[in-house]
Protein backbone atom coordinates (compact mmCIF):
# COMPACT_ATOMS: atom_id res chain seq x y z
CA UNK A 1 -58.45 -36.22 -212.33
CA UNK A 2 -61.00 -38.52 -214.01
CA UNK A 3 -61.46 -41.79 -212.75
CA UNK A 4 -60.27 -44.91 -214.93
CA UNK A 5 -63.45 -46.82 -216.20
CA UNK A 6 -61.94 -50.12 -215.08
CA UNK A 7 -62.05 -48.42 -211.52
CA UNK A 8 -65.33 -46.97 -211.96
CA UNK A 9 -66.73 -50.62 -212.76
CA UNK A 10 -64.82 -52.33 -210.05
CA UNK A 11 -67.12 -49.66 -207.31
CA UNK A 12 -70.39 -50.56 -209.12
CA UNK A 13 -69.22 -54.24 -208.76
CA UNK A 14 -69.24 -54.28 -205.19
CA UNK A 15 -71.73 -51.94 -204.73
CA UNK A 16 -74.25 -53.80 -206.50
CA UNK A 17 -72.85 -57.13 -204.53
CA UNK A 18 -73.10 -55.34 -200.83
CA UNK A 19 -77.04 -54.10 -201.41
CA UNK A 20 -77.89 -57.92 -202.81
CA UNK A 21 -76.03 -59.63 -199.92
CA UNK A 22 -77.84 -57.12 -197.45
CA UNK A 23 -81.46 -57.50 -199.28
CA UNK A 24 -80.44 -61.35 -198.55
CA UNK A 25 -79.37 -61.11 -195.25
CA UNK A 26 -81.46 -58.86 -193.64
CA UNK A 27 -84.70 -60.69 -193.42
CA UNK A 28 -82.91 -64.36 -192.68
CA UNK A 29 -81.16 -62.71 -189.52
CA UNK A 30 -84.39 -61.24 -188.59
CA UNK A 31 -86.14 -64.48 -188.83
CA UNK A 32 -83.21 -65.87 -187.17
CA UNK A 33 -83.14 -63.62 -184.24
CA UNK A 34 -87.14 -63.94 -183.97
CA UNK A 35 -87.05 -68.37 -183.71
CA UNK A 36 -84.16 -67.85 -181.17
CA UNK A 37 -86.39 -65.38 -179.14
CA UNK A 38 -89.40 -67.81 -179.69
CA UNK A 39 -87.58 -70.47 -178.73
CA UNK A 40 -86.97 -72.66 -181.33
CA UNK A 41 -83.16 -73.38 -180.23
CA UNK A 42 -83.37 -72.91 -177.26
CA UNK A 43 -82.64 -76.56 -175.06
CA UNK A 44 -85.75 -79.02 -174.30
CA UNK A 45 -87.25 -77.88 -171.15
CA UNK A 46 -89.68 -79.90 -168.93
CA UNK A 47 -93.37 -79.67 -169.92
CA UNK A 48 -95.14 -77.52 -167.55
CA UNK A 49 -97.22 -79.07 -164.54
CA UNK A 50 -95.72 -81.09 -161.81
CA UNK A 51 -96.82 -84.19 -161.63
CA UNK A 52 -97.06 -86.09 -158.78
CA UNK A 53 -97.33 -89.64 -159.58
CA UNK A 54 -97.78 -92.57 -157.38
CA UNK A 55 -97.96 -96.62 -157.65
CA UNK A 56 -98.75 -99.86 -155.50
CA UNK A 57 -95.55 -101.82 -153.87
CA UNK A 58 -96.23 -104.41 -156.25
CA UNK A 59 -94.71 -105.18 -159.63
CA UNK A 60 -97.63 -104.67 -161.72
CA UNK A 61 -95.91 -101.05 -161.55
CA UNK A 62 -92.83 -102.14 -163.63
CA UNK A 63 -92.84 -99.95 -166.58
CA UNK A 64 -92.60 -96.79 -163.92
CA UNK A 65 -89.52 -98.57 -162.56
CA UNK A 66 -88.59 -99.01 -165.79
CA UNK A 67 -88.91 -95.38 -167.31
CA UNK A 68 -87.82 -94.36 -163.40
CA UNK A 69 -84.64 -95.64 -163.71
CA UNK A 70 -84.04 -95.00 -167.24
CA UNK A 71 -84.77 -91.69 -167.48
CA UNK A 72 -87.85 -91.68 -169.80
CA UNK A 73 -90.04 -89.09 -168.03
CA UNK A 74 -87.12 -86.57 -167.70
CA UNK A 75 -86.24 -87.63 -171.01
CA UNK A 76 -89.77 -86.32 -172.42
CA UNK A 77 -89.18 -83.07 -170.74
CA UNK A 78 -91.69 -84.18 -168.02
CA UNK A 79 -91.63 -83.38 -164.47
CA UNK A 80 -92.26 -85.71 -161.70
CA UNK A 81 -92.09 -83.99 -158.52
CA UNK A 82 -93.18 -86.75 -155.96
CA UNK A 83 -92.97 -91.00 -157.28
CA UNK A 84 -94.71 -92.49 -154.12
CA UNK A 85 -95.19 -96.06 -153.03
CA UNK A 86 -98.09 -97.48 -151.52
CA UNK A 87 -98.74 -100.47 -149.46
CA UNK A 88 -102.13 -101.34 -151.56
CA UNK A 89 -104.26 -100.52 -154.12
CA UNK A 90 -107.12 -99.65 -151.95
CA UNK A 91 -104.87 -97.10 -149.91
CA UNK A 92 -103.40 -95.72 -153.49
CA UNK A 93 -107.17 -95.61 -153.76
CA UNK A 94 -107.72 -93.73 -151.04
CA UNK A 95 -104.97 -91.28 -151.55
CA UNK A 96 -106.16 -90.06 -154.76
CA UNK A 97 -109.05 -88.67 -153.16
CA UNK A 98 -107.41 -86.73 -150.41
CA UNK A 99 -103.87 -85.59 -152.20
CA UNK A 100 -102.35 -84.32 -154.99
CA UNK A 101 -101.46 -87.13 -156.76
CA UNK A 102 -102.68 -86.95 -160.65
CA UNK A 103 -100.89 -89.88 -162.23
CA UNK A 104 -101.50 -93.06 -161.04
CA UNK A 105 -100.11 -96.97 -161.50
CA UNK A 106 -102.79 -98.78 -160.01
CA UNK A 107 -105.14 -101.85 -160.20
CA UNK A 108 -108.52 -101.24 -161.96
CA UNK A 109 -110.67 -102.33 -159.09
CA UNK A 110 -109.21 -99.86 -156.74
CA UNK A 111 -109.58 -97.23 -159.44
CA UNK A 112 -113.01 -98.46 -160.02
CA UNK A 113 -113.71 -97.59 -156.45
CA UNK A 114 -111.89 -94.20 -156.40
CA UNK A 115 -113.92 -93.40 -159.05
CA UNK A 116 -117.43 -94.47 -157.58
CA UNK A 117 -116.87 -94.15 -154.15
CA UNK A 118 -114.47 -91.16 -153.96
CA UNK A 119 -116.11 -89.17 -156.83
CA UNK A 120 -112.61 -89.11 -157.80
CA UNK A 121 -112.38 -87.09 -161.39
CA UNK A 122 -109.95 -89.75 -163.24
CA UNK A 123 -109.67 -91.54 -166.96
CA UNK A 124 -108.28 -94.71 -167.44
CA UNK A 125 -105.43 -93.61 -170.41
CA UNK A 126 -103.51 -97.38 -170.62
CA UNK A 127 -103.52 -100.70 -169.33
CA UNK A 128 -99.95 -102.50 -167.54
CA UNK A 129 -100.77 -106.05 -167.50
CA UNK A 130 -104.08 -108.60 -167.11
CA UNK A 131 -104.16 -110.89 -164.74
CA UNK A 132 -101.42 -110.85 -161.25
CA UNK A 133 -103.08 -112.73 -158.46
CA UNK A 134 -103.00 -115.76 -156.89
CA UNK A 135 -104.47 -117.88 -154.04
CA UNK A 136 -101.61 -119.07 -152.24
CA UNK A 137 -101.57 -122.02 -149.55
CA UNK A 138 -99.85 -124.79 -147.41
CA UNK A 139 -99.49 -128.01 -149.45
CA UNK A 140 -99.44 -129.87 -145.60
CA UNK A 141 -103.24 -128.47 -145.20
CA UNK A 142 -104.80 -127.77 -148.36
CA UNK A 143 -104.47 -129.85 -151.81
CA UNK A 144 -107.86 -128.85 -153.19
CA UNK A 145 -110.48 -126.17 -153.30
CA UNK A 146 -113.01 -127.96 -151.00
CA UNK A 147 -109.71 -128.22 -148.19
CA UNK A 148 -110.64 -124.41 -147.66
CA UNK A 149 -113.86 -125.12 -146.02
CA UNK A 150 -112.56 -127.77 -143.40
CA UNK A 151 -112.52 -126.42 -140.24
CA UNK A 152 -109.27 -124.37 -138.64
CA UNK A 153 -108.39 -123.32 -141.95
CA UNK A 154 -107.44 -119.83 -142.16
CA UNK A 155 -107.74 -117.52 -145.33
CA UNK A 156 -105.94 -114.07 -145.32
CA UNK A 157 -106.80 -111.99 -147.43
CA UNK A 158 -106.85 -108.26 -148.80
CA UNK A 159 -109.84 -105.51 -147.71
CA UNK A 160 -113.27 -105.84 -149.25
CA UNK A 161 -113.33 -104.68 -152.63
CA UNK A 162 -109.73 -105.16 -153.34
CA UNK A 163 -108.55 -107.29 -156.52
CA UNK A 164 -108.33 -110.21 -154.65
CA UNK A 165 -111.48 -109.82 -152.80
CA UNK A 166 -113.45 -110.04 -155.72
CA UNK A 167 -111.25 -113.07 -157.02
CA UNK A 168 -112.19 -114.66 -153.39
CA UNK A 169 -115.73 -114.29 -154.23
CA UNK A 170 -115.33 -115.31 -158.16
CA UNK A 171 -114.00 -118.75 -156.03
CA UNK A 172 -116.64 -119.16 -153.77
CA UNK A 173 -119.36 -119.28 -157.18
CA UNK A 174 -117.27 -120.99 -159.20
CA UNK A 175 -116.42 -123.62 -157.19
CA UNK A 176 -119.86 -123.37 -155.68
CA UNK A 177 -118.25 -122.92 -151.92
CA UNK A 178 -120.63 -122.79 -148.86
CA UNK A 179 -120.23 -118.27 -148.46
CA UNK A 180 -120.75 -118.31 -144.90
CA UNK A 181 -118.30 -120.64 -144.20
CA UNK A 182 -115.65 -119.16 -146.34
CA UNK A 183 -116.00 -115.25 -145.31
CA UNK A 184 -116.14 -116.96 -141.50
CA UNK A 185 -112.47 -118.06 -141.93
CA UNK A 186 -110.98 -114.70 -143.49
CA UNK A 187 -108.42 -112.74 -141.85
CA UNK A 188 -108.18 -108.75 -143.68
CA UNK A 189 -104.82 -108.01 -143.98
CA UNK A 190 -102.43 -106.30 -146.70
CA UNK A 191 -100.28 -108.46 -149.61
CA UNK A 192 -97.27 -108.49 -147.78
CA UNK A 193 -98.62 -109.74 -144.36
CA UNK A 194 -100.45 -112.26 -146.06
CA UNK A 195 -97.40 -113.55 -147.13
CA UNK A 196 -95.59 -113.14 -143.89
CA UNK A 197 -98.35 -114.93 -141.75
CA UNK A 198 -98.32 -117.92 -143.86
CA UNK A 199 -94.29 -118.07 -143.38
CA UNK A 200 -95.37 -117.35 -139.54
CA UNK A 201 -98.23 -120.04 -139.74
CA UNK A 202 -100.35 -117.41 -138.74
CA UNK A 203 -102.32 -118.48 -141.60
CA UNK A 204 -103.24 -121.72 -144.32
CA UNK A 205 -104.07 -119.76 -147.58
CA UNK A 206 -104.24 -116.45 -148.74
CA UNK A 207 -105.28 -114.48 -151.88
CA UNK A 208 -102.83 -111.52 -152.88
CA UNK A 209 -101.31 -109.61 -155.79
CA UNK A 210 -98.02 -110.53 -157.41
CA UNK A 211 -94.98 -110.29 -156.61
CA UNK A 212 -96.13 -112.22 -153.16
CA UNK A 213 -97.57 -115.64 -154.66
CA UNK A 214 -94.28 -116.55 -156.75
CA UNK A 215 -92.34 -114.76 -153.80
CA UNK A 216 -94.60 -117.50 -151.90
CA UNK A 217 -93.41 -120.68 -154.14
CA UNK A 218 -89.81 -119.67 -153.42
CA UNK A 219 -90.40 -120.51 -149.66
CA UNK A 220 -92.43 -124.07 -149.94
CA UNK A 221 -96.13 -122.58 -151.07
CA UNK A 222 -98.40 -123.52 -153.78
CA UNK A 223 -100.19 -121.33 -155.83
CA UNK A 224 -103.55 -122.96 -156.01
CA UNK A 225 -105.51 -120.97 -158.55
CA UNK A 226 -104.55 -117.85 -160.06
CA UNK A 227 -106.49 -114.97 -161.61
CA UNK A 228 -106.27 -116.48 -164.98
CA UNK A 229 -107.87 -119.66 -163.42
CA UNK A 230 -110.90 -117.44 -162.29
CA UNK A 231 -111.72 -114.73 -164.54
CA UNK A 232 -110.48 -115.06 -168.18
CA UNK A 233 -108.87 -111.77 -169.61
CA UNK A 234 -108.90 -110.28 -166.24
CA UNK A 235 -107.56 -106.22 -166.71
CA UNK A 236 -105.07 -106.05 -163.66
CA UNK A 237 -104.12 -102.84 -163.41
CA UNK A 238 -103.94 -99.53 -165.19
CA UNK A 239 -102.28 -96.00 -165.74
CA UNK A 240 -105.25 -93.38 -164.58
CA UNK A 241 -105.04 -89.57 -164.28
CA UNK A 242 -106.69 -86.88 -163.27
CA UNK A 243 -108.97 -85.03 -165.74
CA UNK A 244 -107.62 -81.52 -165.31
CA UNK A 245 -104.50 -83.05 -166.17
CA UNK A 246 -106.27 -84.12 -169.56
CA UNK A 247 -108.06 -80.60 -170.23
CA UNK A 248 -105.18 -78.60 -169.86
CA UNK A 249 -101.96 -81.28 -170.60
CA UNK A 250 -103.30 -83.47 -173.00
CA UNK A 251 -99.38 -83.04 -174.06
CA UNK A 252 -98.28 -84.41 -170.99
CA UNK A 253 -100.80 -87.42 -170.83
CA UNK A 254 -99.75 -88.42 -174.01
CA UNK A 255 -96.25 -88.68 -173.03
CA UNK A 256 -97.35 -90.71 -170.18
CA UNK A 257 -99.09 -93.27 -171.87
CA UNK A 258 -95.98 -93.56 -174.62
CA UNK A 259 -93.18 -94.04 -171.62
CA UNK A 260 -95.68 -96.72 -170.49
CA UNK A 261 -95.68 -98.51 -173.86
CA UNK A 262 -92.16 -97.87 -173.87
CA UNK A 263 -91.81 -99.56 -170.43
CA UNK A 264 -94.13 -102.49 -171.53
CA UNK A 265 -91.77 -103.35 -174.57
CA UNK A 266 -88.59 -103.30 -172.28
CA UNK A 267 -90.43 -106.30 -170.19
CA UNK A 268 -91.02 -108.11 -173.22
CA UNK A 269 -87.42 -107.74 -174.87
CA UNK A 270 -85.40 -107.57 -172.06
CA UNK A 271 -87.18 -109.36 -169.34
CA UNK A 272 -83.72 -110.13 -167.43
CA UNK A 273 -82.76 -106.93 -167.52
CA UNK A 274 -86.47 -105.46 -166.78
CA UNK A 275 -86.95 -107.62 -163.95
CA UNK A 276 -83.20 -106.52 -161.99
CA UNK A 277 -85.00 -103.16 -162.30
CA UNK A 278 -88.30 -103.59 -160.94
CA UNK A 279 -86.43 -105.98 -158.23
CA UNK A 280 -84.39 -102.98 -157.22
CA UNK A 281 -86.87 -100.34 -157.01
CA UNK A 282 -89.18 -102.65 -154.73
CA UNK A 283 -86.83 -103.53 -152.41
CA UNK A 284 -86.07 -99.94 -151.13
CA UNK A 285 -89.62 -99.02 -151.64
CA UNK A 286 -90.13 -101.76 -149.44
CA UNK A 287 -87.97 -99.95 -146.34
CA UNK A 288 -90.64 -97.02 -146.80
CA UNK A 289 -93.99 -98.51 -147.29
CA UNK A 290 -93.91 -101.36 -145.27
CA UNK A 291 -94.86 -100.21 -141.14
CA UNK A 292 -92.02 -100.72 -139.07
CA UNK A 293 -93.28 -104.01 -137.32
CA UNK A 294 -93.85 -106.00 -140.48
CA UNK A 295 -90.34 -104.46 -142.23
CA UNK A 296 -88.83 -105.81 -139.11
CA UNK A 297 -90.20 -109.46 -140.24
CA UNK A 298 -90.19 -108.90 -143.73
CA UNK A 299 -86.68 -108.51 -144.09
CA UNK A 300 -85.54 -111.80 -144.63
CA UNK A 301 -88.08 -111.78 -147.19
CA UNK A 302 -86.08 -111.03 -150.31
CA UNK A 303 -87.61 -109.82 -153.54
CA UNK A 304 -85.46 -111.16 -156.11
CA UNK A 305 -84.58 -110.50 -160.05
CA UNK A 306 -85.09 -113.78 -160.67
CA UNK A 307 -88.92 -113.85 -158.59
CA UNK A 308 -89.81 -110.78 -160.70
CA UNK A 309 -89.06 -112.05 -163.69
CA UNK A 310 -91.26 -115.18 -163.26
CA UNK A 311 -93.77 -113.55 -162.15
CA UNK A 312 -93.99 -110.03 -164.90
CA UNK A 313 -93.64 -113.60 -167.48
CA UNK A 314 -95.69 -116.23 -166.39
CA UNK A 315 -98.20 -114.78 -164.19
CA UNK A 316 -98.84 -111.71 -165.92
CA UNK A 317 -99.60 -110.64 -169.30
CA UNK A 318 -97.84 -107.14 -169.48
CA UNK A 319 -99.91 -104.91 -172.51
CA UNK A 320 -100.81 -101.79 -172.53
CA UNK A 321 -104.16 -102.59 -174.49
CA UNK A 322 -107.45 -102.50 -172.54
CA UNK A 323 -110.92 -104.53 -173.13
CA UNK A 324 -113.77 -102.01 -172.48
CA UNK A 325 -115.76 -104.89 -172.32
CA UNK A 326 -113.50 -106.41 -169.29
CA UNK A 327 -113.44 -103.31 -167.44
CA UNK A 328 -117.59 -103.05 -167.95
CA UNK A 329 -117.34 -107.00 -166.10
CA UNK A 330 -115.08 -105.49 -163.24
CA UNK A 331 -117.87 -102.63 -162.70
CA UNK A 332 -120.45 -105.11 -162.52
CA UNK A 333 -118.89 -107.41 -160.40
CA UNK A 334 -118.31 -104.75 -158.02
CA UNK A 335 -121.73 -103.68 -158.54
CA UNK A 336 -123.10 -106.94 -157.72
CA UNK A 337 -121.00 -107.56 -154.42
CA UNK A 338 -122.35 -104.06 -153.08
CA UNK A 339 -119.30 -101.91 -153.16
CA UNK A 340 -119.94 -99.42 -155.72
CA UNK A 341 -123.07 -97.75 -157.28
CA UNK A 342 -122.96 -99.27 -161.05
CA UNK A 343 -121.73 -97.00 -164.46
CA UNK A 344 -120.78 -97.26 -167.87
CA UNK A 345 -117.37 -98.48 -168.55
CA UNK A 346 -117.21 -95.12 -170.96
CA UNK A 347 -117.43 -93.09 -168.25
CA UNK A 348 -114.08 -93.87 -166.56
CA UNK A 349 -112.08 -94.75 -170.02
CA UNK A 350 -110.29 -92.45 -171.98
CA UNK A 351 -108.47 -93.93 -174.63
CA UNK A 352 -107.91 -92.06 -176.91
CA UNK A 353 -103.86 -91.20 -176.26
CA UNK A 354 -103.64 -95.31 -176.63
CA UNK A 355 -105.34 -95.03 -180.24
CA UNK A 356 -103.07 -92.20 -180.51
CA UNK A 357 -105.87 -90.12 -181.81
């Protein structure tokens, strides 16, 4: 039997439709299949290389509180396997050349040193804040800058060739202060003891690095000069890391230095908020970093939202920008006192992930 032509057309029809539909199909499944295989929907997973980050117990660190507790470094696929405190800059400083920390929160000065003393290999990527120290003293004893040379008077005051060591000495010429004298009357001891000794009367001034002068005010201090009063666009402290982590992350770096931006903003439109946070984290941190025998007195020494916040506001200028030409005056100044071997400023800085080129 013949077949109808009405049949006959109806095969060609979907003949014709089933080879287009397959000369369609076939290469958009394989490309499919081939950006599954490669990846391309497959979920956001971290970036590769741990890092293992670390900051001072001090809230110039408050945009890594910040992105800490919000999530922002998971959130960027990055992973931080260690987030350690440390009681000062100078021992940060000194970790960085022994450990495997490669990210950093820490103040310029102690980087400085890391870098020139510890042949450290690290870049300066972003700033945190200028300024974010103070001289702090008894209003009974001292009223003016010359009451620190009378005799009994008792300074305490961070290592040599801390941040506030190098304010100390900014003092002393500025205020053209008899040296001897001075340096006679200083007692080396961390931030937080500072603090604690003058509560104690252990002590009648002391220089050291916010959170402890306005912490200071709360129980009867003054805050005699701060670092603004001493050195004029002082950089306090920066985000630094490791140059392998550069050559073979540059991915990862740049993250970093975004979640700090990000982190910097938060302080400036949220400040309440930003300052419960950094309040928070510094309190426990507190129960690890401090040794037992000053946690033991420092524990009716509360670090509240509302001291943070004064002090990430008004004592700090939190930016993520950085003066080469500031951080060339902190290299000389160190240079001059005898603590480091001078450099170029270019040779620590690397800023381009901040220019975003």
């Amino acid at each position: 039997m013949r077949k109808r032509p009405h049949a006959h057309r109806r095969h060609c029809f979907w003949t014709c439709l089933r080879s287009t539909l397959l000369s369609w199909l076939g290469p958009m499944l394989a490309g499919m299949l081939a950006f599954i295989l490669l990846g391309g929907w497959a979920p956001k997973e971290s970036v590769s290389a741990p890092i293992h980050m670390a900051v001072e117990f001090v809230d110039h660190a408050a945009s890594a509180h910040i992105a800490k507790s919000k999530g922002w470094f998971k959130g960027e696929g990055l992973k931080v396997s260690a987030f350690d405190n440390y009681i000062t800059g100078m021992s940060l400083s000194a970790a960085l050349s022994r450990g495997d920390i490669n990210v950093a929160y820490i103040c310029l000065i102690p980087a400085i040193s890391a870098y020139a003393n510890g042949k450290v290999p690290i870049k300066v990527v972003a700033g945190t804040h200028k300024y974010g120290y103070g001289l702090l003293v008894d209003p009974r004893k001292i009223k003016t800058i010359s009451d620190l040379e009378k005799p009994g008077i008792r300074i305490g005051c961070p290592r040599e060739g801390s941040p506030p060591d190098c304010l100390l000495h900014k003092m002393i010429d500025k205020y053209h202060l008899d040296e001897s004298r001075i340096l006679k009357k200083i007692r080396r001891m961390p931030p937080p003891k500072v603090l604690l000794a003058l509560k104690m009367g252990q002590l009648d001034a002391g220089f050291c690095c916010e959170q402890f002068p306005t912490m200071g005010e709360e129980l009867g201090f003054k805050v005699l000069l701060t670092a603004r009063d001493l050195w004029p666009d002082m950089q306090g402290s920066v985000l630094v890391v490791k140059e392998d982590l550069i050559r073979d992350h540059p991915e990862i770096v740049k993250k970093l230095v975004k979640i700090t931006e990000r982190g910097i903003q938060y302080i400036h439109e949220r400040p309440e908020d930003a300052a419960t946070i950094a309040a928070g984290a510094l309190t426990v941190s507190g129960k690890k970093v401090l040794p037992l025998k000053i946690g033991k007195i420092a524990s009716g020494l509360e670090i509240t939202p509302q001291v943070i916040l004064r002090s990430l506001t008004t004592r700090m200028e939190c930016t993520t920008d950085i003066d080469p030409g500031q951080v060339q005056k902190s290299i000389d100044s160190m240079a001059k006192l005898g603590y480091i071997r001078w450099f170029k400023a270019e040779d620590i800085l690397d800023l381009r992930f901040l220019h975003n080129e």
